[in-house]
PDB file of N, CA and C in Angstrom:
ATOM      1  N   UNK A   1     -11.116-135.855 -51.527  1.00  0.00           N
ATOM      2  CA  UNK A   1     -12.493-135.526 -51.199  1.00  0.00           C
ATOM      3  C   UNK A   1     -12.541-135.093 -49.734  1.00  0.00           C
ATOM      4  N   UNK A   2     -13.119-133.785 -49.474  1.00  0.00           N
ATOM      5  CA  UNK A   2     -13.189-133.322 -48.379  1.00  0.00           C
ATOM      6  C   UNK A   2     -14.304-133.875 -47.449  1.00  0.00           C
ATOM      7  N   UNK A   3     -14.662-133.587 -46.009  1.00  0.00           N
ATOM      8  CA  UNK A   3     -15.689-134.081 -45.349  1.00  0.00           C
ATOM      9  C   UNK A   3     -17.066-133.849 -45.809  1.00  0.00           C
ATOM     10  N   UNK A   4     -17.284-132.598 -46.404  1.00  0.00           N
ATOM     11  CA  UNK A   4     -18.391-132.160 -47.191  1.00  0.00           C
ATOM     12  C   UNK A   4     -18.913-133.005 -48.085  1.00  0.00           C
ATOM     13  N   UNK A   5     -18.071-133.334 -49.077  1.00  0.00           N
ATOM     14  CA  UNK A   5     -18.425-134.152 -50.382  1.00  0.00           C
ATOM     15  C   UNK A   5     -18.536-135.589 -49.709  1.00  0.00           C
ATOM     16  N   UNK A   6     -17.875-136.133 -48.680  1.00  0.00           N
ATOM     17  CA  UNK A   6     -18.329-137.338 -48.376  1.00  0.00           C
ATOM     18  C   UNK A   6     -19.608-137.779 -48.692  1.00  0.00           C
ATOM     19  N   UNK A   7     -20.401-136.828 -47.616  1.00  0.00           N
ATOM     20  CA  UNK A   7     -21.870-137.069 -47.553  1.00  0.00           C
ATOM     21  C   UNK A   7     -22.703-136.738 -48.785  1.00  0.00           C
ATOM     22  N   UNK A   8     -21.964-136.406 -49.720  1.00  0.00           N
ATOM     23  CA  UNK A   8     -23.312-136.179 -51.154  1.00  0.00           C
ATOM     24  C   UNK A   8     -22.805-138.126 -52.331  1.00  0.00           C
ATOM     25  N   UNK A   9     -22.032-138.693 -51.797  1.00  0.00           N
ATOM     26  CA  UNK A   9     -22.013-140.010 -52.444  1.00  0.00           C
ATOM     27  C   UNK A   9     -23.787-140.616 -52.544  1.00  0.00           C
ATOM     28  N   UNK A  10     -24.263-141.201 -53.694  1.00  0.00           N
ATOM     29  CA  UNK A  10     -25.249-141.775 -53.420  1.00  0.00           C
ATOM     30  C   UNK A  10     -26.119-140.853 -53.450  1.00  0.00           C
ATOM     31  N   UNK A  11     -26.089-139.670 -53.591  1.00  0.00           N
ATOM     32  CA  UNK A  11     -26.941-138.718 -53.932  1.00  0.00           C
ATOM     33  C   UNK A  11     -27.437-138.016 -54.814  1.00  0.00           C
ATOM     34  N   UNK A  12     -28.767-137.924 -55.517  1.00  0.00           N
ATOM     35  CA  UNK A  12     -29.192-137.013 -56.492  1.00  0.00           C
ATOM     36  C   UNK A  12     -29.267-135.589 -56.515  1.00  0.00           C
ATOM     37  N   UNK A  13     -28.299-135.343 -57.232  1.00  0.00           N
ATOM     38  CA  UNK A  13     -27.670-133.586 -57.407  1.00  0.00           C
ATOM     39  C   UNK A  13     -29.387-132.807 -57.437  1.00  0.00           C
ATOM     40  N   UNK A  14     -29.035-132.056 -56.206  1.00  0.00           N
ATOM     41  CA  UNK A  14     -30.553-131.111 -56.373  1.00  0.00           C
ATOM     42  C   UNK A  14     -31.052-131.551 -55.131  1.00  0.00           C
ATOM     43  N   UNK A  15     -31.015-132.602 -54.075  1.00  0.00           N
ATOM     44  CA  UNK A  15     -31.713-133.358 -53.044  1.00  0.00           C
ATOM     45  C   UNK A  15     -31.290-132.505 -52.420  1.00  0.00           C
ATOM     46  N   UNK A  16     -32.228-131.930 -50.958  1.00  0.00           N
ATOM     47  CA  UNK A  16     -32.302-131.272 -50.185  1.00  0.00           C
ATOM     48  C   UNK A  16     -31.224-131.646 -49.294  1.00  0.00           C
ATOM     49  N   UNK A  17     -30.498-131.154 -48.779  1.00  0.00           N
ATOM     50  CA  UNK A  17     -29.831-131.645 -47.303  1.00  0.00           C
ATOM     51  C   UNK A  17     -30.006-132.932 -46.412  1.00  0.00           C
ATOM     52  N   UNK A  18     -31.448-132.130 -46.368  1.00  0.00           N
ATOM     53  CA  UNK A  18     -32.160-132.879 -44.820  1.00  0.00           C
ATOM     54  C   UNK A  18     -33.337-133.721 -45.364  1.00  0.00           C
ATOM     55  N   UNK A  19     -33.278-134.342 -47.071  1.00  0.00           N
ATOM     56  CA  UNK A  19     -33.909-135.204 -47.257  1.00  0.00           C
ATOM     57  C   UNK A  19     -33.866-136.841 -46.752  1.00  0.00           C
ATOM     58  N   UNK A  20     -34.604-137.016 -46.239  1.00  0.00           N
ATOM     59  CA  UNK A  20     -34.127-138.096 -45.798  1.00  0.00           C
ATOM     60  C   UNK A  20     -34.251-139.660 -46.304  1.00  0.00           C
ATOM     61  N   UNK A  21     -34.793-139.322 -47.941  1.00  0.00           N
ATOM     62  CA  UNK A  21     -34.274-140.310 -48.739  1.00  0.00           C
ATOM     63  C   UNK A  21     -33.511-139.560 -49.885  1.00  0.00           C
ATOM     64  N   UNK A  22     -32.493-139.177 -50.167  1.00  0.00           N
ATOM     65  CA  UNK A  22     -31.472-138.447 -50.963  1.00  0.00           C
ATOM     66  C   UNK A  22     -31.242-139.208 -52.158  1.00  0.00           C
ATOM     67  N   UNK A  23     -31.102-140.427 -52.033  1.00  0.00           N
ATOM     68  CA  UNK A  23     -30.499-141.160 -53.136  1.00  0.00           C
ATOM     69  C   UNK A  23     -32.170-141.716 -54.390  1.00  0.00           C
ATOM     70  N   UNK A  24     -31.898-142.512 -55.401  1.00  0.00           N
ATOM     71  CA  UNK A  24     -32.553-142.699 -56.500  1.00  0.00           C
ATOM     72  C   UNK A  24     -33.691-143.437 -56.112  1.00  0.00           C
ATOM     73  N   UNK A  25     -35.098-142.994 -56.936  1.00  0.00           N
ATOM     74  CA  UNK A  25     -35.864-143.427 -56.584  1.00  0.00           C
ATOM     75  C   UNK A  25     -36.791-144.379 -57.889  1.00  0.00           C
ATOM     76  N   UNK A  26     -37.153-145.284 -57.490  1.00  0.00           N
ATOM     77  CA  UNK A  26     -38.006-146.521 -58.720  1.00  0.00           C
ATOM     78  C   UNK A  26     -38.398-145.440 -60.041  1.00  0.00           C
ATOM     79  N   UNK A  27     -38.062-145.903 -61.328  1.00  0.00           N
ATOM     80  CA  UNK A  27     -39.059-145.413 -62.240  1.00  0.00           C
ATOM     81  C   UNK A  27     -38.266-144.614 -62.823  1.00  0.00           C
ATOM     82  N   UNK A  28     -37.105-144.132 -62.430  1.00  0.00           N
ATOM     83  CA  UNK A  28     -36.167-143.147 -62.647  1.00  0.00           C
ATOM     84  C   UNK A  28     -34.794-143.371 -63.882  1.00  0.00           C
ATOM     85  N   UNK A  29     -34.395-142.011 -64.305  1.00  0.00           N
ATOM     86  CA  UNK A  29     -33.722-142.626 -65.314  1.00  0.00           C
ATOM     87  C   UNK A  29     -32.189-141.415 -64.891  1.00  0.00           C
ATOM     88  N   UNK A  30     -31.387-142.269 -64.219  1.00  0.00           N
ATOM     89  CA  UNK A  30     -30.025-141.348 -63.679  1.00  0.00           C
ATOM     90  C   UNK A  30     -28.732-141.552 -64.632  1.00  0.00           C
ATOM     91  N   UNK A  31     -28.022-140.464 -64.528  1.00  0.00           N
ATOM     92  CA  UNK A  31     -26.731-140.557 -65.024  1.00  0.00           C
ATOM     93  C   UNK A  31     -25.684-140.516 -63.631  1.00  0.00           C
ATOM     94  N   UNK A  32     -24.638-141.107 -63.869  1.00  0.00           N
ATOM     95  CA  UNK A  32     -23.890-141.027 -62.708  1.00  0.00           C
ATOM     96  C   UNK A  32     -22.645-139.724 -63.005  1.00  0.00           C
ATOM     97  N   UNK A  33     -22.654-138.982 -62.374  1.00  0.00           N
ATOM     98  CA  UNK A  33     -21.552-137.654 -62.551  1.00  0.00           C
ATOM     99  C   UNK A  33     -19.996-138.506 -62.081  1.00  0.00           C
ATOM    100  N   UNK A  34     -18.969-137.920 -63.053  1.00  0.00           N
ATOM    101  CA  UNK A  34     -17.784-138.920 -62.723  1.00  0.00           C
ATOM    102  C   UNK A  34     -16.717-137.546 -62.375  1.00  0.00           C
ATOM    103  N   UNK A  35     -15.992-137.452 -61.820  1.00  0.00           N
ATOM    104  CA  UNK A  35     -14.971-136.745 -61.576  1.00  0.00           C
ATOM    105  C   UNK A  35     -15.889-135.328 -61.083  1.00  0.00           C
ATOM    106  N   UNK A  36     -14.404-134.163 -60.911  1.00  0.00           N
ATOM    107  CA  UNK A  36     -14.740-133.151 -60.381  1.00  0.00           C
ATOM    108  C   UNK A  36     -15.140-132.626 -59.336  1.00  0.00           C
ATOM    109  N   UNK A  37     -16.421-132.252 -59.063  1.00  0.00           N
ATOM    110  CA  UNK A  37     -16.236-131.468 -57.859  1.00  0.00           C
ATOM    111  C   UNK A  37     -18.003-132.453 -57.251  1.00  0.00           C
ATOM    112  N   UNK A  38     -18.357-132.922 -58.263  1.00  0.00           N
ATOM    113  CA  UNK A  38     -19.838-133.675 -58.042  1.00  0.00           C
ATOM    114  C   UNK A  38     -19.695-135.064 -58.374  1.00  0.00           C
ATOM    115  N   UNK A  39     -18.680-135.738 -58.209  1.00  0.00           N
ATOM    116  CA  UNK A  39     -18.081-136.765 -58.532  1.00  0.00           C
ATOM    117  C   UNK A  39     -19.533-137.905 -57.338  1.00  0.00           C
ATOM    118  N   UNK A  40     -19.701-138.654 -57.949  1.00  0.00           N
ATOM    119  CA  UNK A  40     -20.196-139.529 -57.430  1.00  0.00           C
ATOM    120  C   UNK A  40     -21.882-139.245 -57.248  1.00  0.00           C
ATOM    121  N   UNK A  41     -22.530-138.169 -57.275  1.00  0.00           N
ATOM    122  CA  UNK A  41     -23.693-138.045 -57.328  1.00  0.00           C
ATOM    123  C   UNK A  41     -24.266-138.606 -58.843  1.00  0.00           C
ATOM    124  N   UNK A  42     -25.951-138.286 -58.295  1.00  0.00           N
ATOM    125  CA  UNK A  42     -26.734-139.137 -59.658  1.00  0.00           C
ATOM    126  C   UNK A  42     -27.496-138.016 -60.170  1.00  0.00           C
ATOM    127  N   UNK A  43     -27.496-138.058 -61.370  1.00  0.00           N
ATOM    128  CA  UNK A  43     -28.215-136.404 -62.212  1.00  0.00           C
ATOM    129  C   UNK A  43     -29.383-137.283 -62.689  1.00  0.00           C
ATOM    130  N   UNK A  44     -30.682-136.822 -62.046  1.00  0.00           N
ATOM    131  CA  UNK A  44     -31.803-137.358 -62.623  1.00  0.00           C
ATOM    132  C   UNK A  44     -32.094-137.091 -64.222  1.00  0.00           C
ATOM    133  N   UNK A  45     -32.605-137.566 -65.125  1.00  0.00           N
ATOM    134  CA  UNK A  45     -32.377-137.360 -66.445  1.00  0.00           C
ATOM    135  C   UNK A  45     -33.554-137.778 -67.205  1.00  0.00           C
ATOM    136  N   UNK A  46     -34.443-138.241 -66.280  1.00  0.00           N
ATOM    137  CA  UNK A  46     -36.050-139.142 -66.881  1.00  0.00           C
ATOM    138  C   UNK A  46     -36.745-137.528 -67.493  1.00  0.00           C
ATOM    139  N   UNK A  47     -37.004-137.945 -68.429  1.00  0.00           N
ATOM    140  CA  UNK A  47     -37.746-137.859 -69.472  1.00  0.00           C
ATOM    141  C   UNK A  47     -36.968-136.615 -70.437  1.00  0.00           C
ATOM    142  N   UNK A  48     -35.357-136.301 -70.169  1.00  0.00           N
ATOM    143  CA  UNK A  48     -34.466-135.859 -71.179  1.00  0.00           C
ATOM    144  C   UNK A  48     -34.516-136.123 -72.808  1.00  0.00           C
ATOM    145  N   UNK A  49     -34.702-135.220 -73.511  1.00  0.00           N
ATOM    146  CA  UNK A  49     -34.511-136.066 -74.780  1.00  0.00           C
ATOM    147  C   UNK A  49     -33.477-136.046 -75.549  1.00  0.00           C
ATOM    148  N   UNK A  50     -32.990-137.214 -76.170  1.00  0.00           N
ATOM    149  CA  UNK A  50     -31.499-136.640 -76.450  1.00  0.00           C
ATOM    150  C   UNK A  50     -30.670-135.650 -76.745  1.00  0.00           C
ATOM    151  N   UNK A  51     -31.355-135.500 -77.589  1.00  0.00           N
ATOM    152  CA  UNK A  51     -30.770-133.576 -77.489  1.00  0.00           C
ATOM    153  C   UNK A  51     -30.854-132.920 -76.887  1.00  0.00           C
ATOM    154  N   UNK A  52     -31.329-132.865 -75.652  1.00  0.00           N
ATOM    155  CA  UNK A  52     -30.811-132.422 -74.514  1.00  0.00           C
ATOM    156  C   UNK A  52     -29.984-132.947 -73.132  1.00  0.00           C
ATOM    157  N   UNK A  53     -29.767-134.527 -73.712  1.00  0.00           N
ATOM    158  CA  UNK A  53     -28.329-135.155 -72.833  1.00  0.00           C
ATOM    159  C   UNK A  53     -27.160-134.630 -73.785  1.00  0.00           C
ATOM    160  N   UNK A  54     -27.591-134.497 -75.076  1.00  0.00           N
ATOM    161  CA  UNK A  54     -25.838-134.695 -75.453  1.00  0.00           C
ATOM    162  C   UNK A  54     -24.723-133.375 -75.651  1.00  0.00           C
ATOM    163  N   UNK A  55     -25.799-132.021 -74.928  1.00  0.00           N
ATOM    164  CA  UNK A  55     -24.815-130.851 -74.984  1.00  0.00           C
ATOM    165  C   UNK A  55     -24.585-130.898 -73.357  1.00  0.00           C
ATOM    166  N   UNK A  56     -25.229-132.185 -72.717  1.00  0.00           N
ATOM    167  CA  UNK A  56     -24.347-132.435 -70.790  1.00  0.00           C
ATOM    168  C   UNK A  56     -25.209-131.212 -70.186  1.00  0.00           C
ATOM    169  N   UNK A  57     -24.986-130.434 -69.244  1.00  0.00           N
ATOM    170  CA  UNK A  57     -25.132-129.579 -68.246  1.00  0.00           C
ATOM    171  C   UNK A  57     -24.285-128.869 -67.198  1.00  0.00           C
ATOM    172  N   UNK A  58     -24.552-127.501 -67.116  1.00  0.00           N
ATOM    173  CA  UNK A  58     -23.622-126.926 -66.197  1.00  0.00           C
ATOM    174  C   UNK A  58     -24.452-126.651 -64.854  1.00  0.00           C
ATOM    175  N   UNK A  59     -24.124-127.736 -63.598  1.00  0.00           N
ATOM    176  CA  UNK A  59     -24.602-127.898 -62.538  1.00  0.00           C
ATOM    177  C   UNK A  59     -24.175-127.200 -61.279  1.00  0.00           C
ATOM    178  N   UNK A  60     -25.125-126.388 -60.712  1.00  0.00           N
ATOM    179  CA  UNK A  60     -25.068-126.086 -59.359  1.00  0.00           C
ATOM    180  C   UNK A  60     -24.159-126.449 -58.319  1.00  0.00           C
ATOM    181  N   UNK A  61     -22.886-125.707 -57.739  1.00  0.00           N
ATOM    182  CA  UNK A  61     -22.403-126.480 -56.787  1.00  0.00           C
ATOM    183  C   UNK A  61     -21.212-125.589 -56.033  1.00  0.00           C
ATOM    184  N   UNK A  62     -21.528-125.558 -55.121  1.00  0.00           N
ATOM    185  CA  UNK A  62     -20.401-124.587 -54.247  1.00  0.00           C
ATOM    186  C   UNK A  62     -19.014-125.505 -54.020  1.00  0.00           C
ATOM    187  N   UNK A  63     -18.700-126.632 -54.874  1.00  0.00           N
ATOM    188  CA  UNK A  63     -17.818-127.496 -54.262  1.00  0.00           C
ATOM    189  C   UNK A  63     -16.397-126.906 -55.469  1.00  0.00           C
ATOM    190  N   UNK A  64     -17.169-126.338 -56.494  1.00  0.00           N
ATOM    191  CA  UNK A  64     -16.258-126.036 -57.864  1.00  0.00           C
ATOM    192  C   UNK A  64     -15.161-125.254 -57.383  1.00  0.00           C
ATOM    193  N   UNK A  65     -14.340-124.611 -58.489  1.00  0.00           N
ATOM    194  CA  UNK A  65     -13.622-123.541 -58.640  1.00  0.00           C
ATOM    195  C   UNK A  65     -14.006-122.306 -58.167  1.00  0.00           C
ATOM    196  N   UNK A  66     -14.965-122.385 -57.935  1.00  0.00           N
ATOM    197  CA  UNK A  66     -15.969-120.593 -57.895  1.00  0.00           C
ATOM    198  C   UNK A  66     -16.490-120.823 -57.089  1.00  0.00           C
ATOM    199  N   UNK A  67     -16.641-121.530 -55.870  1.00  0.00           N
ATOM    200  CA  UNK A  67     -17.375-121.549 -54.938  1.00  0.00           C
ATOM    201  C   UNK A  67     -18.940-121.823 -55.530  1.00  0.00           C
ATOM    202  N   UNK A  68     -19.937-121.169 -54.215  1.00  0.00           N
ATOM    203  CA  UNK A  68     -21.056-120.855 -53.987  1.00  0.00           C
ATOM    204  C   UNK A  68     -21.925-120.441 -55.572  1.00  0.00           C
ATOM    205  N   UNK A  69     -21.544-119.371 -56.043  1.00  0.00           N
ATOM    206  CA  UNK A  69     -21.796-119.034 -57.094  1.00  0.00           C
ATOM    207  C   UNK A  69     -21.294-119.767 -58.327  1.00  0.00           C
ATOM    208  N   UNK A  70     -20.702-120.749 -58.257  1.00  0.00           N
ATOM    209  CA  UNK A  70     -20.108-121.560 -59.722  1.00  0.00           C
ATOM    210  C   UNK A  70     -21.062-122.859 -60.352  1.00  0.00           C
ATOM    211  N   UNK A  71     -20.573-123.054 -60.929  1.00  0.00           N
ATOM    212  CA  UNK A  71     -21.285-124.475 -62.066  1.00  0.00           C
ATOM    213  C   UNK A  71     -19.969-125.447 -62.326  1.00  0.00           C
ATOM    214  N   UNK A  72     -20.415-126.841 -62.439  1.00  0.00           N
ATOM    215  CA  UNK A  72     -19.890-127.682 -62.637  1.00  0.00           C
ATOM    216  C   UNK A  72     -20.185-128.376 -64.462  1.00  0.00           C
ATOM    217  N   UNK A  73     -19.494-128.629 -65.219  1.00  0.00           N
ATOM    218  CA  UNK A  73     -19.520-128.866 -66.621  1.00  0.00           C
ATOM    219  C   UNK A  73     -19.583-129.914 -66.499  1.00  0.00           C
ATOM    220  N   UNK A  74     -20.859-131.102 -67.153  1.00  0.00           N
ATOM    221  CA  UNK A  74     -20.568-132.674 -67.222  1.00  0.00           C
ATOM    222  C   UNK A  74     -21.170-132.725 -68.480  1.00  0.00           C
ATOM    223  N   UNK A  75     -20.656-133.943 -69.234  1.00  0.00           N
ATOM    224  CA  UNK A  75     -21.105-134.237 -70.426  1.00  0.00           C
ATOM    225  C   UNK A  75     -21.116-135.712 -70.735  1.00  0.00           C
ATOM    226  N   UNK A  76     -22.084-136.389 -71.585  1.00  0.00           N
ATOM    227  CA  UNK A  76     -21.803-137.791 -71.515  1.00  0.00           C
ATOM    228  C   UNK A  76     -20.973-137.900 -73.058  1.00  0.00           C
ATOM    229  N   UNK A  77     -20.802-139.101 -72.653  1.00  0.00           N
ATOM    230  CA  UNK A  77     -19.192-139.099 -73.387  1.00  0.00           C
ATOM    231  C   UNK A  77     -20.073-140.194 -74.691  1.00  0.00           C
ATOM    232  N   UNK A  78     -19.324-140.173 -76.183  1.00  0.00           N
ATOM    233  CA  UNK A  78     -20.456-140.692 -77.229  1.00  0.00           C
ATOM    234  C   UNK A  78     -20.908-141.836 -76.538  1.00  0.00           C
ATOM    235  N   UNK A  79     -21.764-142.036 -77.175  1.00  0.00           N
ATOM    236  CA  UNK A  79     -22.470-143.971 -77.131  1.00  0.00           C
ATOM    237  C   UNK A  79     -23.043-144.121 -75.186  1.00  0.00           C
ATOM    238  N   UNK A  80     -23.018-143.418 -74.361  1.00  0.00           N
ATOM    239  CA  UNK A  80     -23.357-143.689 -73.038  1.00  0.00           C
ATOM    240  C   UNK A  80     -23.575-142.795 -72.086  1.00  0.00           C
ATOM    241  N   UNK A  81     -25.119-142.718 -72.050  1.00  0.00           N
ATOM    242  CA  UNK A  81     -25.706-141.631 -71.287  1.00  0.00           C
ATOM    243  C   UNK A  81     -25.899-141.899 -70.024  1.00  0.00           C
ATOM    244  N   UNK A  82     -25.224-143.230 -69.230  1.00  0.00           N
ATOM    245  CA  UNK A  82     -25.374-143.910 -68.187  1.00  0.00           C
ATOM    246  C   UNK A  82     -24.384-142.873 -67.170  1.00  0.00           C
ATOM    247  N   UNK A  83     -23.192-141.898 -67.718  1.00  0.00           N
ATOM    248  CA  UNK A  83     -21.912-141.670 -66.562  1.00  0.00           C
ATOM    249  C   UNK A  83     -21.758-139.956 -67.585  1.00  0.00           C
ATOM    250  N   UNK A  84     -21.622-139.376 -66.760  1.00  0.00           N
ATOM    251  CA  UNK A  84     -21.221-137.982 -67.244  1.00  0.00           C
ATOM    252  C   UNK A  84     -19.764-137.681 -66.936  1.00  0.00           C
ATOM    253  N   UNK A  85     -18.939-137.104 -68.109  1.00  0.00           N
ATOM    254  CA  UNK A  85     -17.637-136.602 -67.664  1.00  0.00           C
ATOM    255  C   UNK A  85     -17.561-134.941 -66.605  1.00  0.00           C
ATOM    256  N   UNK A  86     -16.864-134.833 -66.524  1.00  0.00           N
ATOM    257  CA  UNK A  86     -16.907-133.371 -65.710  1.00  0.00           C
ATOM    258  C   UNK A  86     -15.743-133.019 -67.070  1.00  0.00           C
ATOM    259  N   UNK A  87     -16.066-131.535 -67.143  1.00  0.00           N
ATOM    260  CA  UNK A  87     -15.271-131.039 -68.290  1.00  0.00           C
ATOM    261  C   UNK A  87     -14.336-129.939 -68.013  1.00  0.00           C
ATOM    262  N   UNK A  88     -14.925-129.489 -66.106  1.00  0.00           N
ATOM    263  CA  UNK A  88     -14.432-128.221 -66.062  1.00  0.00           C
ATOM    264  C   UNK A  88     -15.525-127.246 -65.113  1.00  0.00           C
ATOM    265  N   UNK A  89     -15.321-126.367 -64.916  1.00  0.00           N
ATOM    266  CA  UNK A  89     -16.260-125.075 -63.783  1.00  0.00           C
ATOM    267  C   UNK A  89     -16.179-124.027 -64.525  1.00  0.00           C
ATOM    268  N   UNK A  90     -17.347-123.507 -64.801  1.00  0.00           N
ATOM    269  CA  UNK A  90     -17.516-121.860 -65.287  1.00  0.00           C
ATOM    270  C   UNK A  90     -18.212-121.098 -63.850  1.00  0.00           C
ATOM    271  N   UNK A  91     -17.540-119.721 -63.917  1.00  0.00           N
ATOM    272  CA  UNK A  91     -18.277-118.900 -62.752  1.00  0.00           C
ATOM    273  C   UNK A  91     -20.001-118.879 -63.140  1.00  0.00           C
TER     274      UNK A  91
END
């Protein structure tokens, strides 16, 4: 993990930079991203309905394979919508 990704630990994928509460807030319903390039951030997920947790998401992130312009692949794995796998980067 580079110096960059340090600072997104504890953070909800999508939080501004210069927010200065970044991490999860009461009432909320997060998945934790596991591996890859977004490893350790929290994917807000309140009011998802299952069928739309269980085909995962391809997330925003200049940290991937593709830079700036790429996506990150996470998916929750059967039985637990609590932790997302990373599957991979599409441009």
């Amino acid at each position: 993990m580079d110096r960059d990704q340090e600072g997104l630990l504890g953070r909800v994928h999508g939080t501004d930079h210069d927010d200065p509460n970044p991490g999860p807030r009461p009432g909320r319903t997060y998945a934790e991203l596991v591996a890859g390039p977004l490893d350790g951030l929290l994917l807000d997920i309140t009011g998802w309905a299952a069928d739309g947790i269980q085909p995962g998401a391809a997330l925003t992130t200049k940290f991937g394979q593709f830079g700036a312009s790429g996506r990150a692949l996470y998916n929750p794995p059967p039985g637990d919508q609590r932790r997302w796998d990373w599957s991979g980067d599409v441009p």
